[in-house]
Protein backbone atom coordinates (compact mmCIF):
# COMPACT_ATOMS: atom_id res chain seq x y z
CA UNK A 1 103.59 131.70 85.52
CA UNK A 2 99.82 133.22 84.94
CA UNK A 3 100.45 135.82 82.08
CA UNK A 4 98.92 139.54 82.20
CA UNK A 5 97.28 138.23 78.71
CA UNK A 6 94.74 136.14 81.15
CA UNK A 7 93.85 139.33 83.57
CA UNK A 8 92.87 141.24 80.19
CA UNK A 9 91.20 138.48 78.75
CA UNK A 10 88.54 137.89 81.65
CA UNK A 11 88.26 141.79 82.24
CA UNK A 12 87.69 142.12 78.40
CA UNK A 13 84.76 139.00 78.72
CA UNK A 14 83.26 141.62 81.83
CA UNK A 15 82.65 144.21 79.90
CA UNK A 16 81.32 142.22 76.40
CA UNK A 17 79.83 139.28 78.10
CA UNK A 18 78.08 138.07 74.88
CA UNK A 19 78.12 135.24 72.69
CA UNK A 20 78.76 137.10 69.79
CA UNK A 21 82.05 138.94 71.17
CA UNK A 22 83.32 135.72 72.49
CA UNK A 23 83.12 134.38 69.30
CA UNK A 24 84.89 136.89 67.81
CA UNK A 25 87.51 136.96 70.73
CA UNK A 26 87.81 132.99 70.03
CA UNK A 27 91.35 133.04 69.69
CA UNK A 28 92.20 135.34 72.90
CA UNK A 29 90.13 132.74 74.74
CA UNK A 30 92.25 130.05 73.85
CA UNK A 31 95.30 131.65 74.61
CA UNK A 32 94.13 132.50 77.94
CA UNK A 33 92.84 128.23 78.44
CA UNK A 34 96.13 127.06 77.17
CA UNK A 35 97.83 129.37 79.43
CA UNK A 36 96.05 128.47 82.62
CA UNK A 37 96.16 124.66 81.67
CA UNK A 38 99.90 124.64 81.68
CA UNK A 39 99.91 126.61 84.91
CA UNK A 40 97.51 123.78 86.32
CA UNK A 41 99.62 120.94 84.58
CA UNK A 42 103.04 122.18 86.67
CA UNK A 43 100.48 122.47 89.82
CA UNK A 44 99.16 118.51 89.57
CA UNK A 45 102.96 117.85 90.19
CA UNK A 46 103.90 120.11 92.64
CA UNK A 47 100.41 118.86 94.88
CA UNK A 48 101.42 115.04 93.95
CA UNK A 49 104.88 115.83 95.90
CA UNK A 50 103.03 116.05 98.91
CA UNK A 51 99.64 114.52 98.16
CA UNK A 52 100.20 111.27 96.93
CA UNK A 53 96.30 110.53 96.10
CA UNK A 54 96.60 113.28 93.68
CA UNK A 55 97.47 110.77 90.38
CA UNK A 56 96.32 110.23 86.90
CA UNK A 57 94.73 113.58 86.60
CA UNK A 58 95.40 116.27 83.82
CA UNK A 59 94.18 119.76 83.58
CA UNK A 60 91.20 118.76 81.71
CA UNK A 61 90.29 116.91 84.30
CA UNK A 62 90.48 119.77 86.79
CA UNK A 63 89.15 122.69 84.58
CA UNK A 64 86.49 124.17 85.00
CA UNK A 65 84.00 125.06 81.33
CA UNK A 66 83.73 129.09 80.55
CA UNK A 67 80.11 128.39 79.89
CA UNK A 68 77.53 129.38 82.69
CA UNK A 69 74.44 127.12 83.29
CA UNK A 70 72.00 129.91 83.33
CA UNK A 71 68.64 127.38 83.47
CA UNK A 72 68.22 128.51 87.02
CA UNK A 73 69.58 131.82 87.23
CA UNK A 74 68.53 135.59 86.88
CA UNK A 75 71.79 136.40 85.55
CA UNK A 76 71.43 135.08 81.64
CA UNK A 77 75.28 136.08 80.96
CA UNK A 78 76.79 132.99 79.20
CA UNK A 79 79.97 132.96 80.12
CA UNK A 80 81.86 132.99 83.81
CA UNK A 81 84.29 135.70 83.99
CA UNK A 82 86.70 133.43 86.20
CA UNK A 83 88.86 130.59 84.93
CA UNK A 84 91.07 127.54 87.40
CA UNK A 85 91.01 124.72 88.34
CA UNK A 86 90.15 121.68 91.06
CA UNK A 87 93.06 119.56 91.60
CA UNK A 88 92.07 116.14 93.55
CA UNK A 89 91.76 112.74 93.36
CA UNK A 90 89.41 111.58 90.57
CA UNK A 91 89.57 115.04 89.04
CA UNK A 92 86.93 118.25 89.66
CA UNK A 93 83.22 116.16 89.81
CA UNK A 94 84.60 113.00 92.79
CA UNK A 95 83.66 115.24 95.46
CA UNK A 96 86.66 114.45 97.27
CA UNK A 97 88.55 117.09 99.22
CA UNK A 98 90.94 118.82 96.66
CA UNK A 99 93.07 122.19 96.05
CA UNK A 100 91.09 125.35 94.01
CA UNK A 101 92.71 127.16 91.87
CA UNK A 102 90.06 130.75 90.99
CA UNK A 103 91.81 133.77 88.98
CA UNK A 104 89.01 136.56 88.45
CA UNK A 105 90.19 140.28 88.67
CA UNK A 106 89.83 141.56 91.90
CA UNK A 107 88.44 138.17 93.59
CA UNK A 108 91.26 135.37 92.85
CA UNK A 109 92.33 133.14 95.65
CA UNK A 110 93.33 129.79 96.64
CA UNK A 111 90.96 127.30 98.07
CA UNK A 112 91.08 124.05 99.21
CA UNK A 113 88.30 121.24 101.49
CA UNK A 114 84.62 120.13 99.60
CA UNK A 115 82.33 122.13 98.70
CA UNK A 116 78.34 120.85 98.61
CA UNK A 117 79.45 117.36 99.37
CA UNK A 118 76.39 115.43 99.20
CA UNK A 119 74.23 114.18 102.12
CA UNK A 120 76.19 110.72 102.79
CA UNK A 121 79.80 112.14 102.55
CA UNK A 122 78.41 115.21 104.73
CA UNK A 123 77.41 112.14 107.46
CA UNK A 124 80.53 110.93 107.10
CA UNK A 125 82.81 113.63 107.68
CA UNK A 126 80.27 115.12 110.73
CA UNK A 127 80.89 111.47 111.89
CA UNK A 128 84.60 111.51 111.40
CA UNK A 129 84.81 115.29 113.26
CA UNK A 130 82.41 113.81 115.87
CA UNK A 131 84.51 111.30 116.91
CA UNK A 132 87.85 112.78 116.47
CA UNK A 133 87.20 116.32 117.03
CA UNK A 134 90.53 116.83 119.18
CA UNK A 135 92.65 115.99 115.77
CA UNK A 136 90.50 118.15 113.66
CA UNK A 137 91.34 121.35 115.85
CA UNK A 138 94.60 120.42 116.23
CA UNK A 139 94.62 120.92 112.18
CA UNK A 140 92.84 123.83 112.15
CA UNK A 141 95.11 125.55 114.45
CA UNK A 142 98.63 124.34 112.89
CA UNK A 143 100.64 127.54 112.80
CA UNK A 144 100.91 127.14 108.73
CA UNK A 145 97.39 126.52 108.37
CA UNK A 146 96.43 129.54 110.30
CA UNK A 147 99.03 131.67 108.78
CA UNK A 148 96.89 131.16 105.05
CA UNK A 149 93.48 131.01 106.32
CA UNK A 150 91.46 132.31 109.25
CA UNK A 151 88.47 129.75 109.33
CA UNK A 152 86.07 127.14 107.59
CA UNK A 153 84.32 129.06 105.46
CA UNK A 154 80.47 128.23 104.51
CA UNK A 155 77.61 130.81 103.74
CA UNK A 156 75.30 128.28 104.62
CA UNK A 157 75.90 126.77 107.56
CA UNK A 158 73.37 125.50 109.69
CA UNK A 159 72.09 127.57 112.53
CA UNK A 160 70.69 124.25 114.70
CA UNK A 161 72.63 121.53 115.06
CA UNK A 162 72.19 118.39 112.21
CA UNK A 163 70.19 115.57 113.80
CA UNK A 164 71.59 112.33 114.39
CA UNK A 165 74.14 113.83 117.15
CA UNK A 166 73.85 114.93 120.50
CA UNK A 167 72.78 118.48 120.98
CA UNK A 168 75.50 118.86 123.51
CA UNK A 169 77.96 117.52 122.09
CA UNK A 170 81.42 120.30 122.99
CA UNK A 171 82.10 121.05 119.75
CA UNK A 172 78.27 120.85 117.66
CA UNK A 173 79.57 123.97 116.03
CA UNK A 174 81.95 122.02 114.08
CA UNK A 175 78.96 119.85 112.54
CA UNK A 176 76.96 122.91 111.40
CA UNK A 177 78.99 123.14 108.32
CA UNK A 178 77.37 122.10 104.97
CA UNK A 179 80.64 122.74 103.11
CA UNK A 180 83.96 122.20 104.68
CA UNK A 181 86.08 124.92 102.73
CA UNK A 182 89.04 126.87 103.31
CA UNK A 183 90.32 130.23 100.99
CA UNK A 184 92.98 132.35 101.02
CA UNK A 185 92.28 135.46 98.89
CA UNK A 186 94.81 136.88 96.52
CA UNK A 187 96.12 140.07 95.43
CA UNK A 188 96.07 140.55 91.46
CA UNK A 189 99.73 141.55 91.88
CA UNK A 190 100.33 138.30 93.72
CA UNK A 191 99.24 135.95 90.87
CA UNK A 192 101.51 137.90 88.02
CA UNK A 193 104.10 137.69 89.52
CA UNK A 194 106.62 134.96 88.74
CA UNK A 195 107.23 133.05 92.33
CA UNK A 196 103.17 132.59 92.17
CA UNK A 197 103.67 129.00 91.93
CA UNK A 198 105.81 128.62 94.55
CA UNK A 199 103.48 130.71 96.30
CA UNK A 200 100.16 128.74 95.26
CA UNK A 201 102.11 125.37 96.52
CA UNK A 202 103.24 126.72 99.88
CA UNK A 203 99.44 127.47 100.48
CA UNK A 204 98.33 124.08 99.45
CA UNK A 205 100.49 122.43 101.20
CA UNK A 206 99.47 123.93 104.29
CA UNK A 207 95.17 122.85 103.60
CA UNK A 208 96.99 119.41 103.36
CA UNK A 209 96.40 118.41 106.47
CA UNK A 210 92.81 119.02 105.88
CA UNK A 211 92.57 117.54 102.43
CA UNK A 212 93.84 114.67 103.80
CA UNK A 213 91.31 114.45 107.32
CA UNK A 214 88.10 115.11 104.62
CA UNK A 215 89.24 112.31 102.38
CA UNK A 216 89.79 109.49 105.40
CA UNK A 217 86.45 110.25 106.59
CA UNK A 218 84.81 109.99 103.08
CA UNK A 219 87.11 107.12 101.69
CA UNK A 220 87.13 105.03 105.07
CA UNK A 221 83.61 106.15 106.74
């Protein structure tokens, strides 16, 4: 269960985002880690019921770090006011298709699919979609996948279609996509409360499916 402790904590960080308070606040952070790493540790084994690629990862593996890389970024505040977790195979950096795990006040949810994979595991999945494109809608329109989640989402897909394939090809809008991701977005009610697990692995469960299309293409293309 996600305590009320780690809703305060990351509201608290929003309104003092400083290294100096977070220093200070050490020992509320840690609270709030430990408490969202056990979460994530009962989570691995609930997703390895189903999703037997998802072994010999911990939380550490999944977590993500509080710091912000702020090299390339307007925003100089040094710490993220989120905190979760990426549960897949080879832990959060493999860039395989996984399950997302994202509790921020007001903008938690559940995700699941890759995110910026990079330009050869893009070819392959576009070349996995390409030639099975009937299997891929049939996932998409699964009535538990459609109960949790209303489309791919990507704010940067491509307008033209990505070379290499035919222009009209039926389904070229399927290729467009840069990331192929998936989230459901929660209530802050909804992650207190204590059948949130359950909850959290129902909705995995159903980006399975997916999870499990991305990773062929990648892992056989």
């Amino acid at each position: 269960m996600i305590q009320a402790n780690v809703y305060k904590f990351l509201l608290d960080l929003a309104d003092n985002n400083q290294r100096e308070w977070f220093h200070s606040n050490k020992k509320a952070y840690d609270e709030t880690k430990s408490s969202v790493e056990a979460f994530i540790k009962e989570l691995i084994k609930g997703v390895q019921s189903f999703d037997a690629t998802v072994v010999g990862i911990v939380p550490k593996d999944c977590m993500f770090r509080i710091n912000r890389d702020v090299r390339f970024s307007n925003d100089k505040s040094p710490y993220k006011t989120n905190i979760g977790g990426f549960i897949a195979k080879g832990g959060r950096n493999a860039m395989n298709a996984g399950y997302y795990l994202h509790i921020e006040p007001g903008k938690s949810f559940l995700g699941g699919g890759i995110y910026m994979p990079p330009a050869d595991k893009l070819k392959m999945i576009r070349n996995e979609i390409y030639f099975n494109a009937a299997n891929f809608k049939k996932i998409v329109a699964q009535p538990d996948f459609i109960k949790y989640f209303t489309e791919i989402w990507d704010d940067n897909k491509l307008k033209n279609p990505p070379k290499d394939f035919p222009k009209d090809f039926e389904d070229i809008d399927l290729l467009k996509f840069k990331n192929y991701t998936i989230l459901h977005q929660l209530k802050d009610e909804q992650v207190l409360q204590p059948d949130f697990y359950q909850y959290a692995i129902d909705v995995f469960k159903a980006m399975y499916p997916l999870n499990s299309f991305l990773n062929n293409a990648i892992n056989n293309g």
